[in-house]
C-alpha atoms as a PDB file:
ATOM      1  CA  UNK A   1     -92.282 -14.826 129.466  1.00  0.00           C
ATOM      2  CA  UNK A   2     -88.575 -15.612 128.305  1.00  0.00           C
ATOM      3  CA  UNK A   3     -87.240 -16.894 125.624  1.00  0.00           C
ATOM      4  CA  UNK A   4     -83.785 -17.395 124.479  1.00  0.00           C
ATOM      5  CA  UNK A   5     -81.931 -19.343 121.803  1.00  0.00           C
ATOM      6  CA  UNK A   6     -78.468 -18.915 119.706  1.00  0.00           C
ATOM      7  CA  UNK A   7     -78.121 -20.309 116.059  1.00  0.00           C
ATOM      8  CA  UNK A   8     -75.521 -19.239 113.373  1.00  0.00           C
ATOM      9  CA  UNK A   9     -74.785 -16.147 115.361  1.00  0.00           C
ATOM     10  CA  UNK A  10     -77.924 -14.779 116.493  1.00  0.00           C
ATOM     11  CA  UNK A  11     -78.373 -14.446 119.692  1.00  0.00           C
ATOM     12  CA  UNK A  12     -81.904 -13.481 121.010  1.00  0.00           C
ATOM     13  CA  UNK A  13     -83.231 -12.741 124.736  1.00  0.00           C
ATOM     14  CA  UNK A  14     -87.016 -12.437 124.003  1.00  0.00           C
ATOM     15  CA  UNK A  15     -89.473 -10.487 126.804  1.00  0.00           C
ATOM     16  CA  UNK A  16     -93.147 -10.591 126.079  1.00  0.00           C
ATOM     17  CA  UNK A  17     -93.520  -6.908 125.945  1.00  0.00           C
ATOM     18  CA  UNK A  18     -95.247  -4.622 123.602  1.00  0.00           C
ATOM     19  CA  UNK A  19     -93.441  -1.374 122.226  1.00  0.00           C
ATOM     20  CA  UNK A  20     -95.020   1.513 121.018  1.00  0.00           C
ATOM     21  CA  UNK A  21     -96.936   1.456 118.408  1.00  0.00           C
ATOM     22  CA  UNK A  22     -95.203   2.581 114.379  1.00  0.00           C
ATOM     23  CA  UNK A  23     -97.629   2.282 111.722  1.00  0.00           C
ATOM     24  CA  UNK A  24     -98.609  -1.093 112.934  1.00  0.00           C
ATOM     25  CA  UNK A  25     -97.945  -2.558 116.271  1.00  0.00           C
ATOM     26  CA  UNK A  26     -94.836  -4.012 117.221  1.00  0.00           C
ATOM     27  CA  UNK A  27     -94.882  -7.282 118.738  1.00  0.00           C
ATOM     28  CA  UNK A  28     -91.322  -6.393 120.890  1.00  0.00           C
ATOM     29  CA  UNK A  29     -88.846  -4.681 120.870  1.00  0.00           C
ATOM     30  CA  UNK A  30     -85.324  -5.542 121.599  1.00  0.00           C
ATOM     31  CA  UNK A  31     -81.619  -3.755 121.799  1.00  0.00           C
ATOM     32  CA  UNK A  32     -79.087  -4.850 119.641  1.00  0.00           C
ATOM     33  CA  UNK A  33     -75.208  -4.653 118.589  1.00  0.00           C
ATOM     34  CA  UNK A  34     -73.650  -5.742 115.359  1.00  0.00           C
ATOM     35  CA  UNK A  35     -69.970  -6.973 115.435  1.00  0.00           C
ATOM     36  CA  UNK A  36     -67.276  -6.524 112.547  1.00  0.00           C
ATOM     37  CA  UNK A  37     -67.827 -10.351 112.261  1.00  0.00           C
ATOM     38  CA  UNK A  38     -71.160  -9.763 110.933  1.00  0.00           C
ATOM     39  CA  UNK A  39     -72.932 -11.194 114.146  1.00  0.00           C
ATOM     40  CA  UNK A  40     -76.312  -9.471 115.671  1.00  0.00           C
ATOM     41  CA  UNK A  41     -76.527 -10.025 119.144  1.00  0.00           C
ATOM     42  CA  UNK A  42     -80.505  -8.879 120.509  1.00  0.00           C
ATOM     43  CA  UNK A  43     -81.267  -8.785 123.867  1.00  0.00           C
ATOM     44  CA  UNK A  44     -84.149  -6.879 126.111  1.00  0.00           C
ATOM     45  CA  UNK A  45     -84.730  -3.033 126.213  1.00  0.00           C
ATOM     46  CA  UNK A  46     -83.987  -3.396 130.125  1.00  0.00           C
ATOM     47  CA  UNK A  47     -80.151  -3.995 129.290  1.00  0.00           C
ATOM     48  CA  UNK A  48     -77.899  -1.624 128.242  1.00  0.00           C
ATOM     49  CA  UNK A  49     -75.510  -1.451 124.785  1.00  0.00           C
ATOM     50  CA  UNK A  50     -72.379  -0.943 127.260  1.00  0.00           C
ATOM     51  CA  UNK A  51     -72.919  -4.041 128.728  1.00  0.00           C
ATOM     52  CA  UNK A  52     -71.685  -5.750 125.628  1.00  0.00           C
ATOM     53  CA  UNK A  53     -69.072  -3.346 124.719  1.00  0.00           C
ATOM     54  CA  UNK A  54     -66.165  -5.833 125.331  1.00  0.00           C
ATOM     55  CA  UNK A  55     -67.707  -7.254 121.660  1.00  0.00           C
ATOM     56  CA  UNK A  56     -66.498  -4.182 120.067  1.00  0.00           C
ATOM     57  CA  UNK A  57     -69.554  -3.492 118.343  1.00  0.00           C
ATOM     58  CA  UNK A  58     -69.568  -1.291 114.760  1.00  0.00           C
ATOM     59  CA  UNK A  59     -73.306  -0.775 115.443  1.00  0.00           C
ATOM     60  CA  UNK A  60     -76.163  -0.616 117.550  1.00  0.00           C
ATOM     61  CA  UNK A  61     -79.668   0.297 118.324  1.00  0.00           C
ATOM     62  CA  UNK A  62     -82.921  -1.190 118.039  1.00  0.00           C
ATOM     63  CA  UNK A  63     -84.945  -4.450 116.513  1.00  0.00           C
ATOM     64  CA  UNK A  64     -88.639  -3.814 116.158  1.00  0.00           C
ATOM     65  CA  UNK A  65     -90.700  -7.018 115.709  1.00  0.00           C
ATOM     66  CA  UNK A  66     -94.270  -6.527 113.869  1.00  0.00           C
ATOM     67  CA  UNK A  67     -96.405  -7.858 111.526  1.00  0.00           C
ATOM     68  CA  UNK A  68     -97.064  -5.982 107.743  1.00  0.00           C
ATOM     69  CA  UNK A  69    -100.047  -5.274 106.262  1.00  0.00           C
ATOM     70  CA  UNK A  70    -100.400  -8.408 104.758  1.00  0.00           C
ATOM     71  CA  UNK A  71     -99.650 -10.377 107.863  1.00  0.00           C
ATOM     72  CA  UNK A  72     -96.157 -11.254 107.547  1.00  0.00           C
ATOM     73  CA  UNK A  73     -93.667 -11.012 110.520  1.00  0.00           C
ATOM     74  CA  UNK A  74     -91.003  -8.229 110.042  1.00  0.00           C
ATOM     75  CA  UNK A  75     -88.201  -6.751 111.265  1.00  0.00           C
ATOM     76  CA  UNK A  76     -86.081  -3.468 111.227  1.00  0.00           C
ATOM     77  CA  UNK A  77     -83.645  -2.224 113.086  1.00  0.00           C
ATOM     78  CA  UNK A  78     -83.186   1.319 113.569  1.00  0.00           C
ATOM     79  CA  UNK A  79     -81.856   3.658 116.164  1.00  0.00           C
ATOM     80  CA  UNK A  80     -78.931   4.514 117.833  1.00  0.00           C
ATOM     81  CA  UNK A  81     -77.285   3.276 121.674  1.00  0.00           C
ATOM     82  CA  UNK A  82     -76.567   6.267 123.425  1.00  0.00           C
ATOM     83  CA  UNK A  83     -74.071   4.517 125.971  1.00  0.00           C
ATOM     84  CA  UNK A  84     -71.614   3.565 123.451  1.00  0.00           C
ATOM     85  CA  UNK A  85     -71.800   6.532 121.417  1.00  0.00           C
ATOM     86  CA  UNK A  86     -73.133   4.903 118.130  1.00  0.00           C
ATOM     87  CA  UNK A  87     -75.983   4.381 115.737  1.00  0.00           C
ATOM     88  CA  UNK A  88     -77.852   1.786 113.853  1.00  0.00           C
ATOM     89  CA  UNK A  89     -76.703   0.681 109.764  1.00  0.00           C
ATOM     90  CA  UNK A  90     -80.175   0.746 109.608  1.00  0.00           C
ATOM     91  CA  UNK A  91     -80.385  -0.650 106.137  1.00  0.00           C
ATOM     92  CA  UNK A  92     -77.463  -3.474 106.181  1.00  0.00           C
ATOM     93  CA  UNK A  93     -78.084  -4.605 109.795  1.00  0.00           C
ATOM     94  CA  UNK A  94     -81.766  -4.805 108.653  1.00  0.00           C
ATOM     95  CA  UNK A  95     -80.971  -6.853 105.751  1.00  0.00           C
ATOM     96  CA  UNK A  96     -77.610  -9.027 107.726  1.00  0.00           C
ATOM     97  CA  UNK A  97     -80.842  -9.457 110.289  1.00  0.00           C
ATOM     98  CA  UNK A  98     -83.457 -10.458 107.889  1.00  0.00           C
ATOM     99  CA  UNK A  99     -81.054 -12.851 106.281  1.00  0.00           C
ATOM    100  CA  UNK A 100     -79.541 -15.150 109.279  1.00  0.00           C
ATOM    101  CA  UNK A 101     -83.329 -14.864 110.485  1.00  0.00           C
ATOM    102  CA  UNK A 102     -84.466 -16.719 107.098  1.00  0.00           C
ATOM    103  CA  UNK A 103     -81.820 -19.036 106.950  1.00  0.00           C
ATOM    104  CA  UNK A 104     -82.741 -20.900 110.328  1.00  0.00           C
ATOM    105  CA  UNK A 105     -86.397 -20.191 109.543  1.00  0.00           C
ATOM    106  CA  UNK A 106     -86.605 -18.465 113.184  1.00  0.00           C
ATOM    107  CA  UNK A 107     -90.338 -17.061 112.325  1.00  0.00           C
ATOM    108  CA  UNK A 108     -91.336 -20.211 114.005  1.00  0.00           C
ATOM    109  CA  UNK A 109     -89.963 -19.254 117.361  1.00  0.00           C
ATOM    110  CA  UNK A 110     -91.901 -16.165 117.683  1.00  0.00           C
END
């Protein structure tokens, strides 16, 4: 399965695979880079960070996709991308995430 879609500078590249398991399961997991323009580009684990280096990204790492306990889709990013040498805001590109993902009401899409 693929999905992809781009609104209000998201841009998401979705395979159907599971990750490994946190304290619930994750429904995917993708790579991701944040720009200094505040945009969060996701795509799938198979590609690497460098490939989107030309974006001069300010950080990078990982978006886990899961459900809460209450049944609620979630995500976090978290991490670091070893190719270009830097890690996840973990806390604002969580929250910059959370937010765009809101705004367009992307839960539908998953």
């Amino acid at each position: 399965m693929f999905l992809a879609w781009t609104w209000s500078g998201i841009w998401f590249a979705l395979i159907g695979i599971p990750s490994v398991p946190t304290k619930q399961r994750a429904m995917a997991t993708l790579k991701y880079i944040r720009t200094k323009e505040g945009e969060i580009i996701a795509f799938p684990e198979y590609k690497c960070h460098a490939e989107y280096a030309h974006l001069n990204p300010i950080s990078a790492g990982f978006i886990e996709m899961y459900h809460d306990e209450s049944g609620h889709l979630r995500f976090r990013c978290f991490g670091e991308s070893v190719s270009l040498k830097i890690v996840s805001k973990e806390r604002e590109d969580t929250e910059l995430l959370n937010k765009k993902i809101v705004k367009k009401e992307l839960y539908s899409f998953f």
